[in-house]
C-alpha atoms as a PDB file:
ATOM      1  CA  UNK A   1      16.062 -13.385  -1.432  1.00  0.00           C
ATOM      2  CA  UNK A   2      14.989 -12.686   2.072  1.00  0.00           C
ATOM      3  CA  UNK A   3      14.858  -8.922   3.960  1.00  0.00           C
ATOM      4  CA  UNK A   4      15.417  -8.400   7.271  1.00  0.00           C
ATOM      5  CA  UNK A   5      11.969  -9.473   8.614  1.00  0.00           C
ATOM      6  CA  UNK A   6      12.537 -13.066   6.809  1.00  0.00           C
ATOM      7  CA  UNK A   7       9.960 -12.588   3.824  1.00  0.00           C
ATOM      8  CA  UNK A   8      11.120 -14.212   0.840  1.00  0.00           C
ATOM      9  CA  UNK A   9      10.295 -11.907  -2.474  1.00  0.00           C
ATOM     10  CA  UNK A  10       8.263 -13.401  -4.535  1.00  0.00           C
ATOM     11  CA  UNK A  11       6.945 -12.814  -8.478  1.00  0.00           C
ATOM     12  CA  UNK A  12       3.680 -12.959  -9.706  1.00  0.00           C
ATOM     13  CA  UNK A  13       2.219 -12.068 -12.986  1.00  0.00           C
ATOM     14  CA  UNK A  14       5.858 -10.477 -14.126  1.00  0.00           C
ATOM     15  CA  UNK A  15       5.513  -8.421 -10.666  1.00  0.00           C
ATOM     16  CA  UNK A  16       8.307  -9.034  -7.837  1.00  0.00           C
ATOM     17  CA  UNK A  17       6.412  -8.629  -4.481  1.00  0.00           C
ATOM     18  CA  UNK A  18       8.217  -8.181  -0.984  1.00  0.00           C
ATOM     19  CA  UNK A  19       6.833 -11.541   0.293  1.00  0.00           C
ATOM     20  CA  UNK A  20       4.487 -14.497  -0.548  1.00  0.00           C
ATOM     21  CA  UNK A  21       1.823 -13.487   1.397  1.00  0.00           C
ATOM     22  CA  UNK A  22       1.268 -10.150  -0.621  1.00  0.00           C
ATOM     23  CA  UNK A  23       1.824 -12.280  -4.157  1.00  0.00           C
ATOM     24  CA  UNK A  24      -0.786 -14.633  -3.203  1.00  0.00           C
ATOM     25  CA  UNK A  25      -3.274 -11.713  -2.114  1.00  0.00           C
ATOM     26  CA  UNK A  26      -2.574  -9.849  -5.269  1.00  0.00           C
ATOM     27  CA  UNK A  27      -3.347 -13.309  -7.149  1.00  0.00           C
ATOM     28  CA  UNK A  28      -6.595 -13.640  -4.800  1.00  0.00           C
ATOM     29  CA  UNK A  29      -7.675 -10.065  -5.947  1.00  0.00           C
ATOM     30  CA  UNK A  30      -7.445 -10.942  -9.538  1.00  0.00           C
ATOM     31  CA  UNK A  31      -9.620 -13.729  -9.033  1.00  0.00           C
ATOM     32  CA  UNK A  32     -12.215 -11.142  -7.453  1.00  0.00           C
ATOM     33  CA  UNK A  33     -11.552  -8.901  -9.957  1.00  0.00           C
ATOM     34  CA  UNK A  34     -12.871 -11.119 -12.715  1.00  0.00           C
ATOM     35  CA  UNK A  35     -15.548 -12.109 -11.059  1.00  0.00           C
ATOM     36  CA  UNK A  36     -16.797  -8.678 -10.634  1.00  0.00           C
ATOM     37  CA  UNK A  37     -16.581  -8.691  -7.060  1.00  0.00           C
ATOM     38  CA  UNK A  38     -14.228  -5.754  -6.812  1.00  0.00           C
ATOM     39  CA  UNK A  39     -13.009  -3.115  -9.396  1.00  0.00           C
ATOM     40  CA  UNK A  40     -10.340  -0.355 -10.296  1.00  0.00           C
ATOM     41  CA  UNK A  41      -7.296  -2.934  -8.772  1.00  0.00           C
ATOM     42  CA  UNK A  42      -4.565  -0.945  -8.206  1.00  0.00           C
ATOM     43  CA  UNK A  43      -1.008  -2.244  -7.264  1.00  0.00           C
ATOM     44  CA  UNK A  44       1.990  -0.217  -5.219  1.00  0.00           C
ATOM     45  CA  UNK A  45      -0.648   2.896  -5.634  1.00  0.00           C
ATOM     46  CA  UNK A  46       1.554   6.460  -4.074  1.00  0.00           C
ATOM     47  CA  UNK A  47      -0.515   8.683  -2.220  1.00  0.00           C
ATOM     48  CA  UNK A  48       1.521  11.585  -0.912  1.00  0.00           C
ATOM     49  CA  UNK A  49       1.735  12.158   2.597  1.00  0.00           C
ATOM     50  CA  UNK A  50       3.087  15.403   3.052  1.00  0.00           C
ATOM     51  CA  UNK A  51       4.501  17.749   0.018  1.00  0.00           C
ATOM     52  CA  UNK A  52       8.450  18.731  -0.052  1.00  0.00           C
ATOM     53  CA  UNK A  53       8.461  22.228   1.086  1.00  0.00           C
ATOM     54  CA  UNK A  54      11.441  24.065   1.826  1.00  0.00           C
ATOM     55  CA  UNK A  55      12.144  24.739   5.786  1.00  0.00           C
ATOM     56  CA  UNK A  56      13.846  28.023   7.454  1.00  0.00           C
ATOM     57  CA  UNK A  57      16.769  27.013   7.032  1.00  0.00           C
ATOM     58  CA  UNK A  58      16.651  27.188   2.853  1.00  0.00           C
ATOM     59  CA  UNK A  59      16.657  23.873   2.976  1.00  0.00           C
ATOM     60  CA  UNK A  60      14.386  20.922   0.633  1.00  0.00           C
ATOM     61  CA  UNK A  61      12.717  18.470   2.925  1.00  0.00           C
ATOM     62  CA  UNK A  62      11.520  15.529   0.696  1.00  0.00           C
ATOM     63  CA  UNK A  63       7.799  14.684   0.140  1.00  0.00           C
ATOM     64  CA  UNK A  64       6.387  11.602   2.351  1.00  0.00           C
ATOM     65  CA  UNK A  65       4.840   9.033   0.545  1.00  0.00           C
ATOM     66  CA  UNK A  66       2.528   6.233   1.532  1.00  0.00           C
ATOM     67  CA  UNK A  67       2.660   2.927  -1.254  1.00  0.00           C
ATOM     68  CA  UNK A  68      -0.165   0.956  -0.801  1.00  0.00           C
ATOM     69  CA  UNK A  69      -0.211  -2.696  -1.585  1.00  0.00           C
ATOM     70  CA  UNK A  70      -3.575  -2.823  -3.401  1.00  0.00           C
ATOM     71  CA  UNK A  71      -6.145  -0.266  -3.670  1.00  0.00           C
ATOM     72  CA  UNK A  72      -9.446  -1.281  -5.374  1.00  0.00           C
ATOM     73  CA  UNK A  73     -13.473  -0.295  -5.234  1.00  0.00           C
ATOM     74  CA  UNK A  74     -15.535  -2.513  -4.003  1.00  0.00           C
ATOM     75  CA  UNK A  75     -19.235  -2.245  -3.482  1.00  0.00           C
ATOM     76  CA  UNK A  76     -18.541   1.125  -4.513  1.00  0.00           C
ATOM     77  CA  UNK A  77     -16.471   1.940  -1.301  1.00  0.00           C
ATOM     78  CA  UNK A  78     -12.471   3.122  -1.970  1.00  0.00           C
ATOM     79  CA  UNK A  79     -10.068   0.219  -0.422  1.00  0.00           C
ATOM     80  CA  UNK A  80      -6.469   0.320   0.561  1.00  0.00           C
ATOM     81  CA  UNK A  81      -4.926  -2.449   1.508  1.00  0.00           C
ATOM     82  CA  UNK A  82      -1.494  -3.098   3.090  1.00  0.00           C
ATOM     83  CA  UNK A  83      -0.421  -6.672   3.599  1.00  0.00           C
ATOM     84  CA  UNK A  84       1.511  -6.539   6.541  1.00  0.00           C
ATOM     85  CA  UNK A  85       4.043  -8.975   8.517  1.00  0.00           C
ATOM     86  CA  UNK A  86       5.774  -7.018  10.814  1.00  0.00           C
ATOM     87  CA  UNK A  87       4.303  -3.462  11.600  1.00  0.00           C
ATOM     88  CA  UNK A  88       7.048  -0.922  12.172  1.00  0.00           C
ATOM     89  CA  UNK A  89       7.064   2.148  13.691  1.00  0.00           C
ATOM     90  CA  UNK A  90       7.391   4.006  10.982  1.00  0.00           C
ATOM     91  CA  UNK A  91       4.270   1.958   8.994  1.00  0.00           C
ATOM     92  CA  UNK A  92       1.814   2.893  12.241  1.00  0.00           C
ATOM     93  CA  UNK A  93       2.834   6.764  11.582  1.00  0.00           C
ATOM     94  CA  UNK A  94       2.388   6.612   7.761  1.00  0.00           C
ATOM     95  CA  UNK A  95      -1.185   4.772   8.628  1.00  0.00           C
ATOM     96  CA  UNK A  96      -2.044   7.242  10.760  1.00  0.00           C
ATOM     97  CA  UNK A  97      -1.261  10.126   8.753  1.00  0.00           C
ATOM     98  CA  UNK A  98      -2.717   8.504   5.627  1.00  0.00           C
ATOM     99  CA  UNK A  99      -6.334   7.962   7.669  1.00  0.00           C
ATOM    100  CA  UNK A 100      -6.094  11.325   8.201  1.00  0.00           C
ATOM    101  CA  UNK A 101      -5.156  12.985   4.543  1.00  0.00           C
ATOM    102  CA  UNK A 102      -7.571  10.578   2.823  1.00  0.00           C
ATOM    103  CA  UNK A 103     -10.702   9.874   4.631  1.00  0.00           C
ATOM    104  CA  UNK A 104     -12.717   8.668   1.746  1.00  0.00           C
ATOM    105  CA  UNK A 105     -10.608   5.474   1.795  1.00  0.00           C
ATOM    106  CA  UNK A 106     -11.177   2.415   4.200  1.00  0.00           C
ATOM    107  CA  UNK A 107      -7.983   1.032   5.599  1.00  0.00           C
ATOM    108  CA  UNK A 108      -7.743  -2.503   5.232  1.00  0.00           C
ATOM    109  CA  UNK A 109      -4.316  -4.610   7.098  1.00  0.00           C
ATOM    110  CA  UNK A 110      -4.198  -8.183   5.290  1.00  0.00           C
END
């Protein structure tokens, strides 16, 4: 099954991904993993962008939330990595405001 930016899901390790290219990354980081090279491999980690709160008007604005493909240590530096085909928008905001929120992490587009 395709979405609207032509990437065809694909599974991996019982794991449906949004395209091939972020299946065969995730495999590549498993390979890493085991050879020690990076550690703590995280998949579709949430990281909260902003906190529901509720506005003047009484009204419950949702929390924003940033899923990041992999996260992972590596040389004992925090990674996040997004594996990207088409950057929206709405994906340049959320990177923004995640660089921002969590500095400790290096940003990483695969």
């Amino acid at each position: 099954m395709k979405n609207k930016y032509s990437a065809k899901k694909t599974e991996y390790k019982g794991i449906v991904y949004d395209s091939k290219k972020e299946a065969r990354r995730s495999y590549e980081l498993d390979i890493l993993e085991r050879a020690g090279k990076i550690k703590n491999l995280e998949r579709q980690k949430r990281f909260t962008l902003q906190d529901r709160f509720v506005n003047n008007e009484k009204k419950t604005i949702r929390p924003i939330y940033y899923f990041a493909d992999f996260c992972y240590e590596k040389k004992g530096i925090k990674i996040v990595e997004d594996t990207k085909g088409v950057r929206t928008e709405v994906y340049r905001i959320k990177k923004k405001l995640f660089q921002y929120k969590y500095p400790e992490y290096k940003f990483i587009e695969s």
